[in-house]
N, C-alpha and C. Protein backbone atom coordinates (compact mmCIF):
# COMPACT_ATOMS: atom_id res chain seq x y z
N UNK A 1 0.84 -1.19 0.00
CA UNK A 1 0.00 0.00 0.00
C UNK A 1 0.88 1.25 0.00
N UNK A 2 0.20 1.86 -0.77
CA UNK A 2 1.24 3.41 -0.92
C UNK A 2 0.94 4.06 -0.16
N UNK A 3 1.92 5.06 1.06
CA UNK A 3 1.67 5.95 1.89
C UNK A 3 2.33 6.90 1.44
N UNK A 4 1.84 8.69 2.06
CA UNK A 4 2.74 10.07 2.01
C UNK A 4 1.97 10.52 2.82
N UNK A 5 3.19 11.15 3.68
CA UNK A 5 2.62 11.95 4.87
C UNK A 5 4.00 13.32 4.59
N UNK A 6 3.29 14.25 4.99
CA UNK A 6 3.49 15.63 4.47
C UNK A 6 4.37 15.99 5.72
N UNK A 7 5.43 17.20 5.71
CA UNK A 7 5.91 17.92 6.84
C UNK A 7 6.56 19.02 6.26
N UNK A 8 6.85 20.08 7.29
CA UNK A 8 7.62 21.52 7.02
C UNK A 8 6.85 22.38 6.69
N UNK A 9 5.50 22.12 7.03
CA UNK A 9 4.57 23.79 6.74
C UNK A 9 4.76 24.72 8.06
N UNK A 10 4.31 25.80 8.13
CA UNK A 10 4.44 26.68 8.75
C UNK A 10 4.08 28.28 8.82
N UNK A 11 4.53 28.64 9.47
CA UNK A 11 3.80 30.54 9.00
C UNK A 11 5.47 31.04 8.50
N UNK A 12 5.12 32.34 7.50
CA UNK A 12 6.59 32.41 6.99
C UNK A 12 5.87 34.12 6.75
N UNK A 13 6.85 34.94 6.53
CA UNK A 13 6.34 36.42 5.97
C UNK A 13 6.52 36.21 4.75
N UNK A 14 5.77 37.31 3.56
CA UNK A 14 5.91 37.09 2.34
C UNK A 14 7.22 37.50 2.14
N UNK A 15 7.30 37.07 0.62
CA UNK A 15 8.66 37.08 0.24
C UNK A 15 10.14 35.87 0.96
N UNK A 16 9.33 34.93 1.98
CA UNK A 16 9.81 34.25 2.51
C UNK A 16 9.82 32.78 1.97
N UNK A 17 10.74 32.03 2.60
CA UNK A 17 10.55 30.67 1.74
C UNK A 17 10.45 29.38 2.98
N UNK A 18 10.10 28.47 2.41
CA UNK A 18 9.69 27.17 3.00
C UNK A 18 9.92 25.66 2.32
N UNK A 19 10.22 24.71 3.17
CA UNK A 19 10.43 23.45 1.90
C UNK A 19 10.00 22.50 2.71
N UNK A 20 8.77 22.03 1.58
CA UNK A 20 7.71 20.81 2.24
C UNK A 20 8.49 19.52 1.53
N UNK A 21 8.10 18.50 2.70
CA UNK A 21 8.92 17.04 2.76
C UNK A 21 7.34 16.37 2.96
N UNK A 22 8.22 15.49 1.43
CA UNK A 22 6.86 14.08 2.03
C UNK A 22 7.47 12.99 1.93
N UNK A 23 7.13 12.12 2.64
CA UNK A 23 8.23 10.70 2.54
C UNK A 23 7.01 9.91 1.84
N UNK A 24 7.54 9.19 0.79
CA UNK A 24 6.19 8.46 -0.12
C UNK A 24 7.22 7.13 0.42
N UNK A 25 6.35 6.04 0.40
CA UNK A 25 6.09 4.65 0.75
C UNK A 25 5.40 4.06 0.27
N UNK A 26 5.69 3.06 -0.54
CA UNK A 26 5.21 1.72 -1.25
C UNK A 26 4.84 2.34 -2.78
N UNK A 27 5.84 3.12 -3.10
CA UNK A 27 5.17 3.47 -4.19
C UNK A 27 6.51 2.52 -5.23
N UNK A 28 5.99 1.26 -5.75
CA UNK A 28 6.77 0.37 -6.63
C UNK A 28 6.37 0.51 -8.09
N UNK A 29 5.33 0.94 -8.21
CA UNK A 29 5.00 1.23 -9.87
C UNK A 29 5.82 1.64 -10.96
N UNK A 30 5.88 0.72 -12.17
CA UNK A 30 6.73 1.38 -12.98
C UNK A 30 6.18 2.89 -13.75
N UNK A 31 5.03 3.29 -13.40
CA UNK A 31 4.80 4.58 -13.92
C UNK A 31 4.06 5.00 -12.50
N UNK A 32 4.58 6.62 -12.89
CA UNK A 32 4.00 6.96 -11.53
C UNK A 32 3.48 8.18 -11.71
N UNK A 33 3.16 9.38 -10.95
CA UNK A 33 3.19 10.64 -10.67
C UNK A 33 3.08 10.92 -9.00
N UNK A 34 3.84 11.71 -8.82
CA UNK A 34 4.01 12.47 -7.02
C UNK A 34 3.44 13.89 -7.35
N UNK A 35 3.21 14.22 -6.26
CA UNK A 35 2.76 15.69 -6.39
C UNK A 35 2.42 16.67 -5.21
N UNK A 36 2.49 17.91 -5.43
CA UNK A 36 1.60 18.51 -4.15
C UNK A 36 0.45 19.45 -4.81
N UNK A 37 -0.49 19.20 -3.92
CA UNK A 37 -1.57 20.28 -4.26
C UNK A 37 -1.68 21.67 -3.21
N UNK A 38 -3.02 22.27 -3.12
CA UNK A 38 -2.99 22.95 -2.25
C UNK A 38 -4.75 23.18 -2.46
N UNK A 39 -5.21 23.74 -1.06
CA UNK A 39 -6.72 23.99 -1.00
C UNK A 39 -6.39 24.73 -0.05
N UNK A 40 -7.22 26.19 -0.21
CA UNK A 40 -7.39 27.31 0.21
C UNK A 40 -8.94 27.91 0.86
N UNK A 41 -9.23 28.22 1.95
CA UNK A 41 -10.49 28.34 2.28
C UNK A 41 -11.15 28.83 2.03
N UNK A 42 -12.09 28.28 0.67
CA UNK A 42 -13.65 28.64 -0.33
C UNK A 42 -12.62 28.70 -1.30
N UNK A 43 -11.90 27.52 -1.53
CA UNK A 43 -11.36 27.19 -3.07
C UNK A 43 -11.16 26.00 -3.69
N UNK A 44 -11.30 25.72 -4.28
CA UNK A 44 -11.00 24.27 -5.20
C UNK A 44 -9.54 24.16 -5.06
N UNK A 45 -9.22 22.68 -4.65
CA UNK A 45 -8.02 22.29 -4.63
C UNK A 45 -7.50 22.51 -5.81
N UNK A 46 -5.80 22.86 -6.00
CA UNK A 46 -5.77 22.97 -7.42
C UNK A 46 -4.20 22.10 -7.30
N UNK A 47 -3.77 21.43 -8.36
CA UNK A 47 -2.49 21.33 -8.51
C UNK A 47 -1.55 22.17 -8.54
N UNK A 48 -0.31 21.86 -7.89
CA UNK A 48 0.89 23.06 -7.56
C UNK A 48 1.66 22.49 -8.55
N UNK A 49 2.33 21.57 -8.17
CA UNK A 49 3.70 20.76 -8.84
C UNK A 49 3.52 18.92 -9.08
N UNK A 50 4.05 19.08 -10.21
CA UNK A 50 3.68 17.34 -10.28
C UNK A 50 5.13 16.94 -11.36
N UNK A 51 5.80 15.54 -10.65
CA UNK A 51 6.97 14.96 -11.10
C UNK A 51 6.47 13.63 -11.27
N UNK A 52 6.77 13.29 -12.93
CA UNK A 52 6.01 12.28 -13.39
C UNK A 52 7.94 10.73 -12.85
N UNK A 53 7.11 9.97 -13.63
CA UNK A 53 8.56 8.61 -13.81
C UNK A 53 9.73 9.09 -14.08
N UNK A 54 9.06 9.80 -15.15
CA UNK A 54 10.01 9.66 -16.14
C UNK A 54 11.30 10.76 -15.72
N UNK A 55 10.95 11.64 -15.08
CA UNK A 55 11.70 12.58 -14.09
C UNK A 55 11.25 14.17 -14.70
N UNK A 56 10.60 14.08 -15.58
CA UNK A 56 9.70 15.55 -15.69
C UNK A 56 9.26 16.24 -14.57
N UNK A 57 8.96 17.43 -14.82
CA UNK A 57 8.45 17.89 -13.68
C UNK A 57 7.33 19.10 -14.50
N UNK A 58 6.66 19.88 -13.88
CA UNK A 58 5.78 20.62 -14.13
C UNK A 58 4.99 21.55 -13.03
N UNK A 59 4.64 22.69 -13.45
CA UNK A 59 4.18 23.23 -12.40
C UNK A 59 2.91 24.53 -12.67
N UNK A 60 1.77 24.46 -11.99
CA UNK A 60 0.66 25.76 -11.96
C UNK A 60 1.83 27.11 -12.68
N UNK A 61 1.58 27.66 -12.97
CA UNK A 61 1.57 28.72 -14.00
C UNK A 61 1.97 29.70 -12.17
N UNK A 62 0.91 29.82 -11.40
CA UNK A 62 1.18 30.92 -10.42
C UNK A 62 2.27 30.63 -9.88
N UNK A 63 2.77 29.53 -9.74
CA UNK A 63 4.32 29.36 -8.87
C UNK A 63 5.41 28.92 -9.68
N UNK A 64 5.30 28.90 -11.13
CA UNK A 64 6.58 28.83 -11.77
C UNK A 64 7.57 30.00 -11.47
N UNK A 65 8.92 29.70 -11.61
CA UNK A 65 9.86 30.60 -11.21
C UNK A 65 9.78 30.90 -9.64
N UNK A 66 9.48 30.08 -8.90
CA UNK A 66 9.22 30.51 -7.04
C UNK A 66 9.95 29.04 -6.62
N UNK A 67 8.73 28.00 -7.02
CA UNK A 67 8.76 26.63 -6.36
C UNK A 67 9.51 26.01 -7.56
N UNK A 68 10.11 24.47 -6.52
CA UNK A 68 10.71 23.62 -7.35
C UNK A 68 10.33 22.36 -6.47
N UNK A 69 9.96 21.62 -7.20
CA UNK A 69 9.76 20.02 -6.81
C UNK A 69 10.87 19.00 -7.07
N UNK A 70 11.29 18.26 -6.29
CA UNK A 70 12.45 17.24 -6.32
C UNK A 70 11.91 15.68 -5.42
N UNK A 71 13.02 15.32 -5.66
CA UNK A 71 12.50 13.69 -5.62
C UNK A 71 14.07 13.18 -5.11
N UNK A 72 14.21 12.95 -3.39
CA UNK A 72 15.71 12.26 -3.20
C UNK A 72 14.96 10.59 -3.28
N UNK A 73 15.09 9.88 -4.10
CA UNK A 73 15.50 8.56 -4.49
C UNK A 73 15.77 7.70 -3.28
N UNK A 74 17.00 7.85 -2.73
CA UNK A 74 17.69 6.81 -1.97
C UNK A 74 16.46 7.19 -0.51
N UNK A 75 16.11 8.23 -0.33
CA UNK A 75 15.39 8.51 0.71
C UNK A 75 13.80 8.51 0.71
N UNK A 76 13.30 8.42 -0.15
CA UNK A 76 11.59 8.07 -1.07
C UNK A 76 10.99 9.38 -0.57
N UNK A 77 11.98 10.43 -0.57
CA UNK A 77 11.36 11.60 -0.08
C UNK A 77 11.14 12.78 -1.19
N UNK A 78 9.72 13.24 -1.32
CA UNK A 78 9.53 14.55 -2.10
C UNK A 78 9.75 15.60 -1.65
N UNK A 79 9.47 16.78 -2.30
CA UNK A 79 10.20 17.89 -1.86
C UNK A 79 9.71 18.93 -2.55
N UNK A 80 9.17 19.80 -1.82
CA UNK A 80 8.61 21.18 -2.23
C UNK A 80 9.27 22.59 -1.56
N UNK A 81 10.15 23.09 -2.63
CA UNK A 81 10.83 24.26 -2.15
C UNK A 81 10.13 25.29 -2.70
N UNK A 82 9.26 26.50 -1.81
CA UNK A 82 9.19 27.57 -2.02
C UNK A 82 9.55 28.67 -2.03
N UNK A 83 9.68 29.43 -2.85
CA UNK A 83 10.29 30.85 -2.34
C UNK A 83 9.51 32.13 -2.97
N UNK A 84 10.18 33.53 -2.35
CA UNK A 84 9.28 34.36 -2.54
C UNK A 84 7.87 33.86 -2.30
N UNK A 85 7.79 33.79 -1.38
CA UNK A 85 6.00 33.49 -0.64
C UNK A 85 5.19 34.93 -0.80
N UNK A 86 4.28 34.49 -1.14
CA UNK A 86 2.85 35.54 -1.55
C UNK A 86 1.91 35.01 -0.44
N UNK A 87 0.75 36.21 -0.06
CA UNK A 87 -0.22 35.46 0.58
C UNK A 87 -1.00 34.94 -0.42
N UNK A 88 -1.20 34.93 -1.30
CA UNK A 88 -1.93 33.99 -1.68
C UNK A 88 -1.30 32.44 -1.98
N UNK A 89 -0.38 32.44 -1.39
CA UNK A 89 -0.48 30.92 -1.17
C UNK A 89 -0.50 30.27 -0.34
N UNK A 90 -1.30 31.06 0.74
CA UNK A 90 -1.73 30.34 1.66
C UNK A 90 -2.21 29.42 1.48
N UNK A 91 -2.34 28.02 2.05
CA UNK A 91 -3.37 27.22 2.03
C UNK A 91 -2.77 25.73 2.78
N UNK A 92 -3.89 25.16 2.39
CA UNK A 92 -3.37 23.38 2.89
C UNK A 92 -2.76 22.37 2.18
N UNK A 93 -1.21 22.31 1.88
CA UNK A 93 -1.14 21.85 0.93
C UNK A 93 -0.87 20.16 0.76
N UNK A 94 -0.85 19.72 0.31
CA UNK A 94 -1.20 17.85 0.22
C UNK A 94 -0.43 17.38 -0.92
N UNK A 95 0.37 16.27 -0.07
CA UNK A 95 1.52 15.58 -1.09
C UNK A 95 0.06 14.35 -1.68
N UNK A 96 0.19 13.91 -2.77
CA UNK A 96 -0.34 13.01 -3.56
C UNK A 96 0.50 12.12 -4.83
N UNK A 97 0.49 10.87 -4.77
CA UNK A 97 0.80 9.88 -5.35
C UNK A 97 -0.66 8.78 -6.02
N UNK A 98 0.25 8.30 -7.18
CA UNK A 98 -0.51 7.52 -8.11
C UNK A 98 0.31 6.81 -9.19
N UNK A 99 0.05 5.55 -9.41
CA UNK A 99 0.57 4.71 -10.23
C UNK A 99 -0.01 3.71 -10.72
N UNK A 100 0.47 3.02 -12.09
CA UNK A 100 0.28 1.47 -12.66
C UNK A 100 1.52 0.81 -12.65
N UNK A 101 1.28 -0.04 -12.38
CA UNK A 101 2.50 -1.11 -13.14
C UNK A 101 2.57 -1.43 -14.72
N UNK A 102 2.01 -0.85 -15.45
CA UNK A 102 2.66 -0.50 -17.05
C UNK A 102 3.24 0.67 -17.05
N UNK A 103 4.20 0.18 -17.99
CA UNK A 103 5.22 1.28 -18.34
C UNK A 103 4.70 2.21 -19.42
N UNK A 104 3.99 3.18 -18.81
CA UNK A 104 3.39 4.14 -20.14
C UNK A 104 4.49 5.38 -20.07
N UNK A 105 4.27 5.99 -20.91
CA UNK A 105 4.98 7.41 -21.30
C UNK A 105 4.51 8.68 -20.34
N UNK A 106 4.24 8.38 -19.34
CA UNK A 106 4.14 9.69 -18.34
C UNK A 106 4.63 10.79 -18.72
N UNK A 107 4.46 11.98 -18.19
CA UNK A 107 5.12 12.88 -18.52
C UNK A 107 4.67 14.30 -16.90
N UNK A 108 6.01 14.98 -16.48
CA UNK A 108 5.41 15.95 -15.57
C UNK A 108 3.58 17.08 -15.78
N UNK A 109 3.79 17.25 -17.49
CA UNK A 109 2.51 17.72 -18.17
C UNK A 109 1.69 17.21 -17.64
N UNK A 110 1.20 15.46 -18.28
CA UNK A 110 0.10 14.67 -18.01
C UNK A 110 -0.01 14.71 -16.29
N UNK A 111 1.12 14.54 -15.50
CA UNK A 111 0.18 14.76 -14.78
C UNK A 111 -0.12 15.77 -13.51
N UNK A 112 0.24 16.97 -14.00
CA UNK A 112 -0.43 17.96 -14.03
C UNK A 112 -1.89 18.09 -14.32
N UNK A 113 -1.72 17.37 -15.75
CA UNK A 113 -2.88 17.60 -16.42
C UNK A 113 -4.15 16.79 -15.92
N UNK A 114 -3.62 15.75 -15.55
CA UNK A 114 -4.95 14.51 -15.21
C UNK A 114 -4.64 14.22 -13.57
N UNK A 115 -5.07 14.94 -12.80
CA UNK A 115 -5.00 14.83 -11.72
C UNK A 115 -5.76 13.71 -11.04
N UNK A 116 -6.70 13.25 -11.62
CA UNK A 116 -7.37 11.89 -11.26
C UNK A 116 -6.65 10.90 -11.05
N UNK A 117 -5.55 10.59 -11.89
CA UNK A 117 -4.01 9.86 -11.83
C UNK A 117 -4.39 9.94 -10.13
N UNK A 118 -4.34 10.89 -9.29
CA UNK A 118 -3.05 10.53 -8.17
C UNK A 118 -4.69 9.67 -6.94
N UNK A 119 -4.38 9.05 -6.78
CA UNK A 119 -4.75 8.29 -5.76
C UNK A 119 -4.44 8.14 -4.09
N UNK A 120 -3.77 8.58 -4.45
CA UNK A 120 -2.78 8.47 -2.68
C UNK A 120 -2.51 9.89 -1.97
N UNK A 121 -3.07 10.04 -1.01
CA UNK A 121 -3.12 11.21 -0.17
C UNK A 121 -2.93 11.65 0.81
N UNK A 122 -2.05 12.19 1.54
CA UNK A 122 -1.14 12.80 2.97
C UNK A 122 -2.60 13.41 3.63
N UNK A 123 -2.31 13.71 4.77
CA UNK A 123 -3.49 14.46 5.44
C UNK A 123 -2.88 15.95 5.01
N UNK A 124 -2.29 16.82 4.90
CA UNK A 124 -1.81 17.70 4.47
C UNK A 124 -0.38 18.32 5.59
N UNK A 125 -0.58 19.63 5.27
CA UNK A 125 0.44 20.52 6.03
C UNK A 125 -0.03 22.04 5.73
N UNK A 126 -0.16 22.54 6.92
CA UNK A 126 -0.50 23.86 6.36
C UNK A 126 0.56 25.27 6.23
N UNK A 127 0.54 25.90 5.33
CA UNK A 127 0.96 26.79 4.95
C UNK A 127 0.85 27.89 4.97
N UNK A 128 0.92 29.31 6.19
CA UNK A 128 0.50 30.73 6.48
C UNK A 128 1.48 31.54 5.97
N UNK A 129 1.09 32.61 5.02
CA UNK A 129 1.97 33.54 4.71
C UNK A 129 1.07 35.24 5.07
N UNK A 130 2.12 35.58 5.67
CA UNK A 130 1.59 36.94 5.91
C UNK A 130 2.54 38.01 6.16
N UNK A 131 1.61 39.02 6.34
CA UNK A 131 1.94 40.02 6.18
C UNK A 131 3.45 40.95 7.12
């Protein structure tokens, strides 16, 4: 069974930075996608960053050039580095995983794009930026 449990949220001032850790577990699939989202209070969860198999990566349009998503391997740990924090990114944000065991052509895009992909879900970590 695949687990991710989320850590390193916190309150930060804007313009400040933060780097969320998720340790993913049991994730053996030869195709995959990891990811973090975020949900904001009276908002639709939306995708932040998503790192497919294949080692793509991809990211929401509002946090390109801020955040970077990584993947240490030997440690099954994800990784969400933010910087320059805005309040609007406040919110709750949630590591998520999903996979098959066929080897399809993933890509960081797809899954971005098809967020239904991710199946597997952290309770979150929350994230305060202010003023």
């Amino acid at each position: 069974e695949v687990q991710v449990v989320e850590s390193g949220g916190g309150s930060v001032q804007a313009g400040g930075s933060l780097r969320l850790s998720c340790a993913v577990r049991g994730l053996s699939h030869s195709s995959y996608c990891i990811g973090w989202f975020r949900q904001a209070p009276g908002k639709e969860r939306e995708v932040v960053a998503a790192l497919a198999s294949d080692g793509s990566a991809s990211y929401l349009d509002a946090v390109k050039d801020r955040f970077t998503i990584s993947k240490d391997n030997p440690k099954n740990t994800l990784y969400l580095q933010m910087n320059n924090l805005k309040l609007e990114d406040s919110a709750m944000y949630y590591c998520a995983a999903g996979g098959v065991s066929a080897h399809l052509p993933l890509s960081g895009a797809y899954c971005l794009r098809e967020t239904e992909f991710f199946g597997y879900w952290g309770q979150g970590t929350q994230v305060t930026v202010s003023t």
